[in-house]
PDB file of N, CA and C in Angstrom:
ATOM      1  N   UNK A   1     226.976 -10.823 -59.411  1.00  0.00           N
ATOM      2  CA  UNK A   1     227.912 -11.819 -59.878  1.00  0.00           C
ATOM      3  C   UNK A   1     227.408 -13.197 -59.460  1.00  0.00           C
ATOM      4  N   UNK A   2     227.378 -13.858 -60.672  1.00  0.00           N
ATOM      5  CA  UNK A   2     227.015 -15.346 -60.374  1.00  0.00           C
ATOM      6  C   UNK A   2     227.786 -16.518 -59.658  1.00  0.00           C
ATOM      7  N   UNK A   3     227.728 -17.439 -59.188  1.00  0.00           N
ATOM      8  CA  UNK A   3     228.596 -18.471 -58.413  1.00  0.00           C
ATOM      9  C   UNK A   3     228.551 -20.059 -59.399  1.00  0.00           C
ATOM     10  N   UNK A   4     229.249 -20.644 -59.700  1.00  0.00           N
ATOM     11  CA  UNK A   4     228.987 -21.811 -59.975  1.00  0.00           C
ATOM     12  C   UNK A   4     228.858 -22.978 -58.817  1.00  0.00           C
ATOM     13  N   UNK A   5     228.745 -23.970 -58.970  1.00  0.00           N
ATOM     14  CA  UNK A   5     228.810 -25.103 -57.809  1.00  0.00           C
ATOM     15  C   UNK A   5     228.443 -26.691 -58.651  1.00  0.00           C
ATOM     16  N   UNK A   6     229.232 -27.491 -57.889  1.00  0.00           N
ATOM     17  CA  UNK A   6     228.862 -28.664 -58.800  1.00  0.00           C
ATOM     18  C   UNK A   6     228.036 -29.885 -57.937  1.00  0.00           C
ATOM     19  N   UNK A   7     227.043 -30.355 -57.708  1.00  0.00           N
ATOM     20  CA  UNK A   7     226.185 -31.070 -57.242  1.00  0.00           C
ATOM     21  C   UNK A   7     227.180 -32.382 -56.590  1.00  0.00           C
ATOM     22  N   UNK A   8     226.966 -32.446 -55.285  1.00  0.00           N
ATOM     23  CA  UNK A   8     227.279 -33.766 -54.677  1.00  0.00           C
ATOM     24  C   UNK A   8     225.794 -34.941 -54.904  1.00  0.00           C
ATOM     25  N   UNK A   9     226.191 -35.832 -54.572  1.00  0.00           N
ATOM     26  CA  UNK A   9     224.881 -37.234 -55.431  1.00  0.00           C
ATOM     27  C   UNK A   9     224.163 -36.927 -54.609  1.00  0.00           C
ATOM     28  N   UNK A  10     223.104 -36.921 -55.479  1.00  0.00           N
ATOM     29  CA  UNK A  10     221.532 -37.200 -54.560  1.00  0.00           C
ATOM     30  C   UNK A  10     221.100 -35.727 -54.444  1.00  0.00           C
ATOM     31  N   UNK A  11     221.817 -34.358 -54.315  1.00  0.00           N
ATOM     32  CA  UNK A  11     221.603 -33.078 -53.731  1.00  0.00           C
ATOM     33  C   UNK A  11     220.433 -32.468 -54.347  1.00  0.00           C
ATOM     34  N   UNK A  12     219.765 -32.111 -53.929  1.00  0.00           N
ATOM     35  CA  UNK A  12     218.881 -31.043 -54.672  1.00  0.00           C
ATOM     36  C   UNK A  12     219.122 -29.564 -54.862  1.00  0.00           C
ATOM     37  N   UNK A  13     218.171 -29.026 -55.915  1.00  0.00           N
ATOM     38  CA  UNK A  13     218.809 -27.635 -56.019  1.00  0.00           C
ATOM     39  C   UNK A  13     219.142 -26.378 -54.524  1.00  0.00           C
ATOM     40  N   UNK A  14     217.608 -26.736 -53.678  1.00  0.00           N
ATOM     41  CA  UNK A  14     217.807 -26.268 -52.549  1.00  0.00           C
ATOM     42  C   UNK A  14     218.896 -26.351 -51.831  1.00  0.00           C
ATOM     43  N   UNK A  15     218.943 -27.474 -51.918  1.00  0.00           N
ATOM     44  CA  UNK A  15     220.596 -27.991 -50.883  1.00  0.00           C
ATOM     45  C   UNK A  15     221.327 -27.128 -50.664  1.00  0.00           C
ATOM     46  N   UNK A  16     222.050 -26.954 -52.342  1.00  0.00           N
ATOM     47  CA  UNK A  16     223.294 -26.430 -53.147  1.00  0.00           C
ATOM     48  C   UNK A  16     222.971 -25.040 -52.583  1.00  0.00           C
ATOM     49  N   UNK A  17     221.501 -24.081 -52.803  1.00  0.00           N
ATOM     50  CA  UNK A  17     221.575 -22.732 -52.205  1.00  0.00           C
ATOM     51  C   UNK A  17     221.802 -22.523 -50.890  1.00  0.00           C
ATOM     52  N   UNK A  18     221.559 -24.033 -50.127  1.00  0.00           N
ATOM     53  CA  UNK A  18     221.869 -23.695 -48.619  1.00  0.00           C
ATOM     54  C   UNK A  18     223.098 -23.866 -48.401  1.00  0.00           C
ATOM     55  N   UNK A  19     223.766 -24.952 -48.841  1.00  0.00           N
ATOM     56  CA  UNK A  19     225.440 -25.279 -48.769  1.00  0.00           C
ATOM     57  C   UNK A  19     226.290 -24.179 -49.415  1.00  0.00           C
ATOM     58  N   UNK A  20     225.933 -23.311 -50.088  1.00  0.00           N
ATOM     59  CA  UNK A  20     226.634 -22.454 -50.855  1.00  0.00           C
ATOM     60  C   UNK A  20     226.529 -21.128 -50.612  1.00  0.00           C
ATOM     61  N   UNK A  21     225.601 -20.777 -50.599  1.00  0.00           N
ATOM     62  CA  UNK A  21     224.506 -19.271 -50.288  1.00  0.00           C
ATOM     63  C   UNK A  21     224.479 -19.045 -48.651  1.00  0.00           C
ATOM     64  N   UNK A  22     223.632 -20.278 -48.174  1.00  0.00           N
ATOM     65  CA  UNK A  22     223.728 -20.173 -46.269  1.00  0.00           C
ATOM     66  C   UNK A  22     222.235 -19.700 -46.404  1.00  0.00           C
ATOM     67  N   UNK A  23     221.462 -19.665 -47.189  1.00  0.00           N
ATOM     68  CA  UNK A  23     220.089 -19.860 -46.730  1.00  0.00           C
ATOM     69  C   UNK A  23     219.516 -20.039 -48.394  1.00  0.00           C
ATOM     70  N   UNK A  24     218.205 -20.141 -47.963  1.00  0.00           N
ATOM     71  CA  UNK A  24     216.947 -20.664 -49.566  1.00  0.00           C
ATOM     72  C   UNK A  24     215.912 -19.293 -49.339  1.00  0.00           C
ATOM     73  N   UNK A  25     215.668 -18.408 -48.683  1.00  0.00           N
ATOM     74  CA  UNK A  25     215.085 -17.385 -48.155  1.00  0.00           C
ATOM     75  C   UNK A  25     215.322 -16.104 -49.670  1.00  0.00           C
ATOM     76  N   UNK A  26     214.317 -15.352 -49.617  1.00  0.00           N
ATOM     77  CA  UNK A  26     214.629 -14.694 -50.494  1.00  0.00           C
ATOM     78  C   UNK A  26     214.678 -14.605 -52.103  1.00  0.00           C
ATOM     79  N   UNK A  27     213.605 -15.777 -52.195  1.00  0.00           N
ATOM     80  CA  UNK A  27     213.603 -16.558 -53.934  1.00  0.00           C
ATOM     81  C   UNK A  27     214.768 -16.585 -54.432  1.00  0.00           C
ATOM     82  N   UNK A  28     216.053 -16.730 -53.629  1.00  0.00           N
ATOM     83  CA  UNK A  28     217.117 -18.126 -54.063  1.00  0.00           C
ATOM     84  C   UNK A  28     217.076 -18.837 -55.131  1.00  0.00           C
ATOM     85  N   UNK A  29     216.076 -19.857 -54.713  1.00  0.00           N
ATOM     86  CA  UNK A  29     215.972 -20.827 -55.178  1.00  0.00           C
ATOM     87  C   UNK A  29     215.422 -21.193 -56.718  1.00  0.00           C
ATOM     88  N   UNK A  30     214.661 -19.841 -56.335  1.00  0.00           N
ATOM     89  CA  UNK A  30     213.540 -19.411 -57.902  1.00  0.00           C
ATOM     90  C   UNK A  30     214.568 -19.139 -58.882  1.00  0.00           C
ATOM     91  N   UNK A  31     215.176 -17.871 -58.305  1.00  0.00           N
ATOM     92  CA  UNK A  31     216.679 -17.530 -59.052  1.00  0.00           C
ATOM     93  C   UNK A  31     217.234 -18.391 -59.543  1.00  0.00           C
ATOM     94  N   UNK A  32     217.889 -19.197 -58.830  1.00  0.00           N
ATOM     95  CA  UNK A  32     218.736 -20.129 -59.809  1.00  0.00           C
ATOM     96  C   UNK A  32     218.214 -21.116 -60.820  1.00  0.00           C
ATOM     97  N   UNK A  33     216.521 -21.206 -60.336  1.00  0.00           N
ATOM     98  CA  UNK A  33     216.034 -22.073 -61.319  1.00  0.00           C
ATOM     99  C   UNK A  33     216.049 -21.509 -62.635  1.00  0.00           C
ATOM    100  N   UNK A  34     215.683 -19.947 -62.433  1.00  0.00           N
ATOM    101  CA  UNK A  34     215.777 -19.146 -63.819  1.00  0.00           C
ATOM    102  C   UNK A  34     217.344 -18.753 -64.331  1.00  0.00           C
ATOM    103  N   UNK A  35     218.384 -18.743 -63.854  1.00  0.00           N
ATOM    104  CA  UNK A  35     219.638 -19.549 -64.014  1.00  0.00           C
ATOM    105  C   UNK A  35     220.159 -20.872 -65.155  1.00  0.00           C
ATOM    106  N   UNK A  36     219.634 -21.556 -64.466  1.00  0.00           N
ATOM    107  CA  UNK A  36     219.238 -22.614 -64.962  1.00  0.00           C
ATOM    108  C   UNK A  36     218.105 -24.038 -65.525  1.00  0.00           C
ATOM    109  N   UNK A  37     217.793 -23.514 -66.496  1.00  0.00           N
ATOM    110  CA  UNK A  37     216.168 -23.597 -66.990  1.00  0.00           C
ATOM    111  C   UNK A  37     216.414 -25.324 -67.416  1.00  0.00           C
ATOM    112  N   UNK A  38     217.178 -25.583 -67.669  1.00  0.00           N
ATOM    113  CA  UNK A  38     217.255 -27.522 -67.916  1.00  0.00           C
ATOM    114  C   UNK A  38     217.566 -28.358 -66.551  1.00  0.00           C
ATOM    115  N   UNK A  39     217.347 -27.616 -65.596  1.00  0.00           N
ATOM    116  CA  UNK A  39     217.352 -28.816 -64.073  1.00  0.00           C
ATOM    117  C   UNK A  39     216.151 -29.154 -64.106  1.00  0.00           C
ATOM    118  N   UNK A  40     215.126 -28.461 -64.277  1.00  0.00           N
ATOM    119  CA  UNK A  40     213.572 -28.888 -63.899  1.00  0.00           C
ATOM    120  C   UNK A  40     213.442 -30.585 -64.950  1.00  0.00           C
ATOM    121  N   UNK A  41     214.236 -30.369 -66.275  1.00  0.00           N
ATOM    122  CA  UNK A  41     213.988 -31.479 -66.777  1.00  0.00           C
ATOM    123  C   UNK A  41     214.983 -33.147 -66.600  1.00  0.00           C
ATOM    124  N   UNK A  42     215.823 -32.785 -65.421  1.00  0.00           N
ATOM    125  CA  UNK A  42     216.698 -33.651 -64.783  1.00  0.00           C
ATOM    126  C   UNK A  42     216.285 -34.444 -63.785  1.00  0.00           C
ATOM    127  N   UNK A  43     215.573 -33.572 -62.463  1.00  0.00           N
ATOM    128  CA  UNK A  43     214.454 -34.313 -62.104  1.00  0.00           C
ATOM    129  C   UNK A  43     214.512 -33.162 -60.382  1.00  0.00           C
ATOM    130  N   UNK A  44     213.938 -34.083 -59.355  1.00  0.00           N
ATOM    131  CA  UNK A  44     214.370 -33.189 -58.156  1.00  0.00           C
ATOM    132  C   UNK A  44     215.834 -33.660 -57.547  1.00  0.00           C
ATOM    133  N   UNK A  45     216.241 -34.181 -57.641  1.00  0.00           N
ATOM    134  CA  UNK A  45     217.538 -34.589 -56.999  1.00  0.00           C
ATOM    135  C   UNK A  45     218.466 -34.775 -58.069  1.00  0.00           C
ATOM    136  N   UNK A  46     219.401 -34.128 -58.461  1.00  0.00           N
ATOM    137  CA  UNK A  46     220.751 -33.658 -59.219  1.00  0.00           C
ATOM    138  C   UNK A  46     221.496 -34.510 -59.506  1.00  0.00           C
ATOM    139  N   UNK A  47     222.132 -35.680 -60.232  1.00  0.00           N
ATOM    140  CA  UNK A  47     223.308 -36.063 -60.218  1.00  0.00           C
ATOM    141  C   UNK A  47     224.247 -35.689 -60.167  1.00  0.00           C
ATOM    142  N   UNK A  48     225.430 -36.891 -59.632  1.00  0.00           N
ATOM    143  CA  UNK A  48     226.745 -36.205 -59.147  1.00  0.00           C
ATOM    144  C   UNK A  48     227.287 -35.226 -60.175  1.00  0.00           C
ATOM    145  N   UNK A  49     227.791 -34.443 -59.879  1.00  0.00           N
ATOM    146  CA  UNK A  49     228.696 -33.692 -60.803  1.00  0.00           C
ATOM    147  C   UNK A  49     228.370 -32.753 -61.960  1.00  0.00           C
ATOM    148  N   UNK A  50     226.494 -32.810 -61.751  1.00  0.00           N
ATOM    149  CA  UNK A  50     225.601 -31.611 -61.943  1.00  0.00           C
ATOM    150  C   UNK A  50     226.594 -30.137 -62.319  1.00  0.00           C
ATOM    151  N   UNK A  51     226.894 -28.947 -63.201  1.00  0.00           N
ATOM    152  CA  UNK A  51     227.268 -27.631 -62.594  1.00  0.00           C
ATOM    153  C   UNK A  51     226.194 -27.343 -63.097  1.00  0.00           C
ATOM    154  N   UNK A  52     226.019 -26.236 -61.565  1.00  0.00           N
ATOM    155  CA  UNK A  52     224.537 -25.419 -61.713  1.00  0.00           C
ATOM    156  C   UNK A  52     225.595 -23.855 -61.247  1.00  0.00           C
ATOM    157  N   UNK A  53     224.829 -22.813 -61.691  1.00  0.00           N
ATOM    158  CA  UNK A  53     225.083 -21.464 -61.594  1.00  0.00           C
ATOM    159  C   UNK A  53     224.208 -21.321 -60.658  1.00  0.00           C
ATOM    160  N   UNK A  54     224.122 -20.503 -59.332  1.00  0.00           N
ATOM    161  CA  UNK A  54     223.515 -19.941 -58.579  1.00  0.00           C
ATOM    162  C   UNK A  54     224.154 -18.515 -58.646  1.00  0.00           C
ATOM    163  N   UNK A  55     222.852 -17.299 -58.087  1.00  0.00           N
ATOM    164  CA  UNK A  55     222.365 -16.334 -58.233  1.00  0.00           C
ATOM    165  C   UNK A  55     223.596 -15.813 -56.762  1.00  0.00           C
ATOM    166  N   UNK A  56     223.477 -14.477 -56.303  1.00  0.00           N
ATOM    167  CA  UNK A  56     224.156 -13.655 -55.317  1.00  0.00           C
ATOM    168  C   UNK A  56     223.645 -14.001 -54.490  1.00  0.00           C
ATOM    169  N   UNK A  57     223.933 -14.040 -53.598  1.00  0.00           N
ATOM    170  CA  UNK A  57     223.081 -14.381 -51.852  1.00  0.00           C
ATOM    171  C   UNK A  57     222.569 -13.226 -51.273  1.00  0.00           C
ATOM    172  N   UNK A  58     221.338 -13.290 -51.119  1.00  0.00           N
ATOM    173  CA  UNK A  58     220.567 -11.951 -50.841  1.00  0.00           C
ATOM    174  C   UNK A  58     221.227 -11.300 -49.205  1.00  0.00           C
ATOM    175  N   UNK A  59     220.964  -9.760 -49.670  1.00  0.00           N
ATOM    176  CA  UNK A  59     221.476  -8.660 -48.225  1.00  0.00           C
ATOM    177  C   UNK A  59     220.239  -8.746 -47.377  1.00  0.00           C
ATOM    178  N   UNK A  60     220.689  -9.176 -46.579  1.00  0.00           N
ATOM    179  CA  UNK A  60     219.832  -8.763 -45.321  1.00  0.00           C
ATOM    180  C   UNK A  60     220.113  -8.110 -44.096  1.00  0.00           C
ATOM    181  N   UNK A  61     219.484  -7.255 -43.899  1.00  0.00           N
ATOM    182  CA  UNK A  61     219.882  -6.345 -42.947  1.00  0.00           C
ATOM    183  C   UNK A  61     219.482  -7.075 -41.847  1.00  0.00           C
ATOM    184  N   UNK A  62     220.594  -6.688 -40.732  1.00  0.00           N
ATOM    185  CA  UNK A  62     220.201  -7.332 -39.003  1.00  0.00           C
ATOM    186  C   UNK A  62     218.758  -6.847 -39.151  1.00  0.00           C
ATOM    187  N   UNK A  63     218.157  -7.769 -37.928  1.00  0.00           N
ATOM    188  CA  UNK A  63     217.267  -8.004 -37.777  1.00  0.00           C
ATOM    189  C   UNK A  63     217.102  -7.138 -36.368  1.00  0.00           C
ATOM    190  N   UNK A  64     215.776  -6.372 -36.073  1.00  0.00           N
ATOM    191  CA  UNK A  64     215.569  -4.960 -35.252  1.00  0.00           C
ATOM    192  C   UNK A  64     214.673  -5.659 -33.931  1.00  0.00           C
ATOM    193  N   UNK A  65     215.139  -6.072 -33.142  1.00  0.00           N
ATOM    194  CA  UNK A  65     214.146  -6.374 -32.490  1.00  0.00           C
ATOM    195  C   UNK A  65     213.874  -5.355 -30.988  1.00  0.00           C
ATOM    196  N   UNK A  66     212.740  -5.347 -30.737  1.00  0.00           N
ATOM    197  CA  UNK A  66     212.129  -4.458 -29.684  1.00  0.00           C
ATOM    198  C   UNK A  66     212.243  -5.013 -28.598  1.00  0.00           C
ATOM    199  N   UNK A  67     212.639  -4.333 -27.469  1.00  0.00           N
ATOM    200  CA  UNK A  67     212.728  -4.730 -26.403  1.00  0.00           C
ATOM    201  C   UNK A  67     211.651  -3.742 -25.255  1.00  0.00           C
ATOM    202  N   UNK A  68     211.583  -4.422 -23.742  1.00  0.00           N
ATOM    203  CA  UNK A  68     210.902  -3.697 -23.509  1.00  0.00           C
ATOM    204  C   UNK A  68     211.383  -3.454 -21.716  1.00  0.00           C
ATOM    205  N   UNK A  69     211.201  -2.435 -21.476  1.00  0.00           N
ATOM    206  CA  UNK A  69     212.144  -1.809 -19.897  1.00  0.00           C
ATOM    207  C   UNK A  69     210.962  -2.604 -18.731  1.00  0.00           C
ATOM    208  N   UNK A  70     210.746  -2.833 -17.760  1.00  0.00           N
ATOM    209  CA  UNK A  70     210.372  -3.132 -17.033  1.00  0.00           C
ATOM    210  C   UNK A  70     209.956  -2.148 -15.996  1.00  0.00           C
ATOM    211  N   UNK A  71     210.596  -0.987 -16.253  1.00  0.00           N
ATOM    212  CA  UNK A  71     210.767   0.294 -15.594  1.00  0.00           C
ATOM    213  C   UNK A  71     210.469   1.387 -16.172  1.00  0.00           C
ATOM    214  N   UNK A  72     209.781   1.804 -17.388  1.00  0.00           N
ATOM    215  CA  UNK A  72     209.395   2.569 -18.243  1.00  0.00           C
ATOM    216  C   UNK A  72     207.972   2.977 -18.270  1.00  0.00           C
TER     217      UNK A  72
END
């Protein structure tokens, strides 16, 4: 399921996936460009009141980290 969002001035597309999504990780960003194929010809920074469709916010599983005993 897609999200809409409407550009605050100056924002770039990245922004919007970080302000909206909570990260750009995960070709995000690619996504929404293929989303929306007429931003590239707007420029890099969005005018106000831009609506752009962004993509689902990718699953990521916790992150596994190794630890190590001192006593092992």
């Amino acid at each position: 399921m897609t999200t809409t969002a409407t550009a605050r001035a100056n924002e770039t597309l990245d922004l919007i996936c970080w302000r909206l999504l909570g990260t750009t990780a995960g070709n995000v960003v690619e996504a929404a460009y293929e989303l929306n194929r007429n931003l590239a010809d707007i420029g890099a920074t969005l005018p106000e009141g831009t609506v752009v469709t962004l993509p689902d916010a990718p699953k990521f599983g916790a992150a596994i980290l190794e630890t190590v005993n001192l006593w092992d």
